[in-house]
C-alpha atoms as a PDB file:
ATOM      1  CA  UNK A   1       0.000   0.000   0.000  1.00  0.00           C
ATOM      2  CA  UNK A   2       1.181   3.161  -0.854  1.00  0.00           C
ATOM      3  CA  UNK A   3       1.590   6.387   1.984  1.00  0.00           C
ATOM      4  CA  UNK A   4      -0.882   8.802   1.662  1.00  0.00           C
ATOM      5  CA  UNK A   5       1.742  11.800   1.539  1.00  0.00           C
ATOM      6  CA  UNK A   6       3.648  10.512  -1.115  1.00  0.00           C
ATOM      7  CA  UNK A   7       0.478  10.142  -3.487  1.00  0.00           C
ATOM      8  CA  UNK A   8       1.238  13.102  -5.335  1.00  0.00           C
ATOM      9  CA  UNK A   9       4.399  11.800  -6.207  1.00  0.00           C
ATOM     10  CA  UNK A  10       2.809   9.557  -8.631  1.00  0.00           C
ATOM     11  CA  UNK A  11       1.550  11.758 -10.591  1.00  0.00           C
ATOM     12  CA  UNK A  12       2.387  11.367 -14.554  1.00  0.00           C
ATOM     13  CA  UNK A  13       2.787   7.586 -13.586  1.00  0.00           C
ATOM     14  CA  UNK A  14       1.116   5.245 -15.312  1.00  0.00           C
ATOM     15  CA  UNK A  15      -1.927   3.520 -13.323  1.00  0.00           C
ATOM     16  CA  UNK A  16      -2.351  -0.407 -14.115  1.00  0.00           C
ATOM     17  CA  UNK A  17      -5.122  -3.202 -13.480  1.00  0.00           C
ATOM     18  CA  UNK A  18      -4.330  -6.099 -11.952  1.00  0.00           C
ATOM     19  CA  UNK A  19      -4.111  -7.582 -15.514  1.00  0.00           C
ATOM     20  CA  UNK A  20      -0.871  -5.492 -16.434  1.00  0.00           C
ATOM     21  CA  UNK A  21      -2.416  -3.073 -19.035  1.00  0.00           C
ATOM     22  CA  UNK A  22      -2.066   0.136 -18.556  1.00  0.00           C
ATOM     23  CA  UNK A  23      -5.116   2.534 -18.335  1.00  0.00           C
ATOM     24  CA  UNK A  24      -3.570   5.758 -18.413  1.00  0.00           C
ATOM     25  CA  UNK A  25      -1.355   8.491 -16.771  1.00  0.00           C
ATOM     26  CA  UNK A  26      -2.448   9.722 -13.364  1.00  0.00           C
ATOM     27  CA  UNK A  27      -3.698  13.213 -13.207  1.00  0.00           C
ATOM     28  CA  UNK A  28      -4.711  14.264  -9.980  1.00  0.00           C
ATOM     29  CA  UNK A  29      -5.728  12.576  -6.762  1.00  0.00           C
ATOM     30  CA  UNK A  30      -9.487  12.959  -5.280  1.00  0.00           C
ATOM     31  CA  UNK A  31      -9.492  13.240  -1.360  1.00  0.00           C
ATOM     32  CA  UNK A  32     -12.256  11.579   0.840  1.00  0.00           C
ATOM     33  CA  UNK A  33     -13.269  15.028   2.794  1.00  0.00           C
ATOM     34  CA  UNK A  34     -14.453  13.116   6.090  1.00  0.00           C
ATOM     35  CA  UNK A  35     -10.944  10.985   6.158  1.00  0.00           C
ATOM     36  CA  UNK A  36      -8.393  13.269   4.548  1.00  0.00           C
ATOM     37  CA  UNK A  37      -7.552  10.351   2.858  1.00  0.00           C
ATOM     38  CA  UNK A  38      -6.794   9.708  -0.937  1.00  0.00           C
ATOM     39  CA  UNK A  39      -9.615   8.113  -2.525  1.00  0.00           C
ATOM     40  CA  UNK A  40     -10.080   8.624  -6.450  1.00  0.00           C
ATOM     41  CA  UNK A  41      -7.310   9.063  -9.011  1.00  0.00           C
ATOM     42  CA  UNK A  42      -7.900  10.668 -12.245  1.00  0.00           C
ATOM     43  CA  UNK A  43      -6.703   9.182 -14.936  1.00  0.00           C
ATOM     44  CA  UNK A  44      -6.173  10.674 -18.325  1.00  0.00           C
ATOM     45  CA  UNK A  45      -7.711   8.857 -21.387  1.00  0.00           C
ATOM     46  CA  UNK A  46      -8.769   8.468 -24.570  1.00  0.00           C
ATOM     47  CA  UNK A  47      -6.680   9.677 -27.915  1.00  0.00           C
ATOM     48  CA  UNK A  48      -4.280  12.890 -28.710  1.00  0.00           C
ATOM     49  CA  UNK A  49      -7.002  15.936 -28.832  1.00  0.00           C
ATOM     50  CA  UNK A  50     -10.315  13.893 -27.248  1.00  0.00           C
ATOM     51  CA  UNK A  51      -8.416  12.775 -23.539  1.00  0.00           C
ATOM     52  CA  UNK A  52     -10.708  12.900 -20.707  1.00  0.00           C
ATOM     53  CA  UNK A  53     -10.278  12.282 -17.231  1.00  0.00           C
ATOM     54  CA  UNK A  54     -11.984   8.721 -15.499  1.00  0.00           C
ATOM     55  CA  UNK A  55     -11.894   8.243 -12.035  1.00  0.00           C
ATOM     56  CA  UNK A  56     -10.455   4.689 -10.206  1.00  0.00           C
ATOM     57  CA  UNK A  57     -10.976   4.194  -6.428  1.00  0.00           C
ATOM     58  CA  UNK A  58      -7.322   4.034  -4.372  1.00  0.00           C
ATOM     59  CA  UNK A  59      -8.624   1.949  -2.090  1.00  0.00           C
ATOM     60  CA  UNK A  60      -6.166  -1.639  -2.435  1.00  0.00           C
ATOM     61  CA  UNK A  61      -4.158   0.308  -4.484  1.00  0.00           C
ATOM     62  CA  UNK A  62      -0.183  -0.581  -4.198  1.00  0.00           C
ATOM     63  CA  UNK A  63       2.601   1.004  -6.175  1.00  0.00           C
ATOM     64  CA  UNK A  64       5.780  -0.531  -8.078  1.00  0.00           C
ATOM     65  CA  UNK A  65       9.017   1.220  -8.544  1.00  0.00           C
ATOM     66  CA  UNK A  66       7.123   2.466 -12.408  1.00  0.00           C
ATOM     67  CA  UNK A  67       3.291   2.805 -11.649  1.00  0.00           C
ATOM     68  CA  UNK A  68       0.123   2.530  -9.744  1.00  0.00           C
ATOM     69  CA  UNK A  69      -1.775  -1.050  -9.760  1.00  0.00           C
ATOM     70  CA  UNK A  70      -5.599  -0.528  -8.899  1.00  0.00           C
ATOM     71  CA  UNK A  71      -7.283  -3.397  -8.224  1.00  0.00           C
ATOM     72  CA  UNK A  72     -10.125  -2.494 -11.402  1.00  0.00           C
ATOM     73  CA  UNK A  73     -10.149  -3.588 -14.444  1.00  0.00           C
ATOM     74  CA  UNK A  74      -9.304  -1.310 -17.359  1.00  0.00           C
ATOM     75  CA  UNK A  75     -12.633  -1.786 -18.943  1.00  0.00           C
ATOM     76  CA  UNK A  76     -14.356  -0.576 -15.910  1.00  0.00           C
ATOM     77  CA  UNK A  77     -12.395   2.333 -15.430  1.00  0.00           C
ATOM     78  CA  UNK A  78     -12.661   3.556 -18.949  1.00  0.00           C
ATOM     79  CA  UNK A  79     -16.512   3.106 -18.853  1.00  0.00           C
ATOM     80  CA  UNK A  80     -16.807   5.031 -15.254  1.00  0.00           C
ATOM     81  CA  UNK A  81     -17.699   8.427 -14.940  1.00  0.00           C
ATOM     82  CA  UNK A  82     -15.737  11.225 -16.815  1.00  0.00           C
ATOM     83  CA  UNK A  83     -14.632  14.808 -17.093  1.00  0.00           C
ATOM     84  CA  UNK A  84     -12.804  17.017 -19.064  1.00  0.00           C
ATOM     85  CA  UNK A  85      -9.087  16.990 -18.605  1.00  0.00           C
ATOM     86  CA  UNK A  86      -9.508  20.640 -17.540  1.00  0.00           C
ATOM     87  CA  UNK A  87     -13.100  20.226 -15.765  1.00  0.00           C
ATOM     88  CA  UNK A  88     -13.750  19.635 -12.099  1.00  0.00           C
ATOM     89  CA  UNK A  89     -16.031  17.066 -10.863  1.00  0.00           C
ATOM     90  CA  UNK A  90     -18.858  18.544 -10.176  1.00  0.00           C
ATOM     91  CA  UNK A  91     -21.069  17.745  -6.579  1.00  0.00           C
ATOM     92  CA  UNK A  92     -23.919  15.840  -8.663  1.00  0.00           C
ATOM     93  CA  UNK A  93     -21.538  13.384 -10.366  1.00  0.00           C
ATOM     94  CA  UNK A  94     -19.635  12.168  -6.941  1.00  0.00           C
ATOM     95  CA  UNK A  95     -22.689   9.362  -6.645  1.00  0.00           C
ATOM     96  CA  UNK A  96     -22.530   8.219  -9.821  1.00  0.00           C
ATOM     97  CA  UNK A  97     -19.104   8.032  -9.653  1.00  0.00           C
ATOM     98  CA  UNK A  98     -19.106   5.990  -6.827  1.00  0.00           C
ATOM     99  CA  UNK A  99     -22.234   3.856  -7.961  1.00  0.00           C
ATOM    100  CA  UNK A 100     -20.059   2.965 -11.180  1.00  0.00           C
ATOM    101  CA  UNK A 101     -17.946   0.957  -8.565  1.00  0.00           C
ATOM    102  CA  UNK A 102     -20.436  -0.284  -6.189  1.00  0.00           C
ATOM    103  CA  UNK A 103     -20.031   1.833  -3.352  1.00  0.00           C
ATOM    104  CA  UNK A 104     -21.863   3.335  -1.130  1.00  0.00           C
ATOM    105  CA  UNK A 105     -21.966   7.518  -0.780  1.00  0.00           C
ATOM    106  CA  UNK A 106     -22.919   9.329   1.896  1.00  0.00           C
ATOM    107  CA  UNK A 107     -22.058  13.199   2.253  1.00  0.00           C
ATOM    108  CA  UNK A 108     -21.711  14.722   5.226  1.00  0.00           C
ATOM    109  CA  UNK A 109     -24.157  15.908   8.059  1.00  0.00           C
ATOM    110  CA  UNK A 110     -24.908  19.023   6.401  1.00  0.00           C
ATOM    111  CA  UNK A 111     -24.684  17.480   3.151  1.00  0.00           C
ATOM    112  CA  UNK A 112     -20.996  18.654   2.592  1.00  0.00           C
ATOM    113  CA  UNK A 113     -19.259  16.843  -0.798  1.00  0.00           C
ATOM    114  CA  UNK A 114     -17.552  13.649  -0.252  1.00  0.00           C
ATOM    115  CA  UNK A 115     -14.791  14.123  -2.615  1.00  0.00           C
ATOM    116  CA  UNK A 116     -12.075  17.394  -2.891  1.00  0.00           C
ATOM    117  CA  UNK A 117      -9.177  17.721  -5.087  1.00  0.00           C
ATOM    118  CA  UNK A 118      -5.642  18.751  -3.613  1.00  0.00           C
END
């Protein structure tokens, strides 16, 4: 498992499934808001001049001394729940995002977002 403060260090590294092929460069990393822990990675792709940015939950996540292995497939990453490379995720995708997955979502008590980008 990798430490939460060295996350960002991955960044430009290439994110795997457990099957070896590569999905795509990591972008940015998605914070759970109630944790402070990382939860999402972006992950750039798609083709030169139509990229877009799919999220993959961290969580079993380990790293090697090249990239990130998630423990989802590449298919269901690349079918989740998108934005543009330059777009935030927006408050009204965060469920869907985590329904893609299977997981639950829950915002805060006073219906704070579950998900913030650092």
């Amino acid at each position: 498992m990798f430490e939460a403060a060295s996350i960002r260090d991955w960044i430009g590294s290439n994110v795997v499934d457990p099957s070896g092929d590569t999905i795509g460069p990591l972008e940015s990393i998605y914070f759970d808001t109630a944790t402070e822990t990382p939860a999402f990675a972006a992950v750039r792709t798609g083709i030169l001049g139509r990229y877009r940015l799919r999220f993959v939950p961290l969580d079993g996540a380990t790293v090697t001394p090249k990239h990130l292995n998630v423990v989802h497939d590449k298919k269901l990453v690349k079918d989740a729940p998108s934005i543009d490379t330059d777009g935030e995720l927006e408050a009204a995708l965060e469920p869907e995002v985590y329904a893609h997955y299977g997981l639950p979502y829950v915002t805060g008590s006073g219906g704070e977002r579950r998900l913030g980008r650092r």
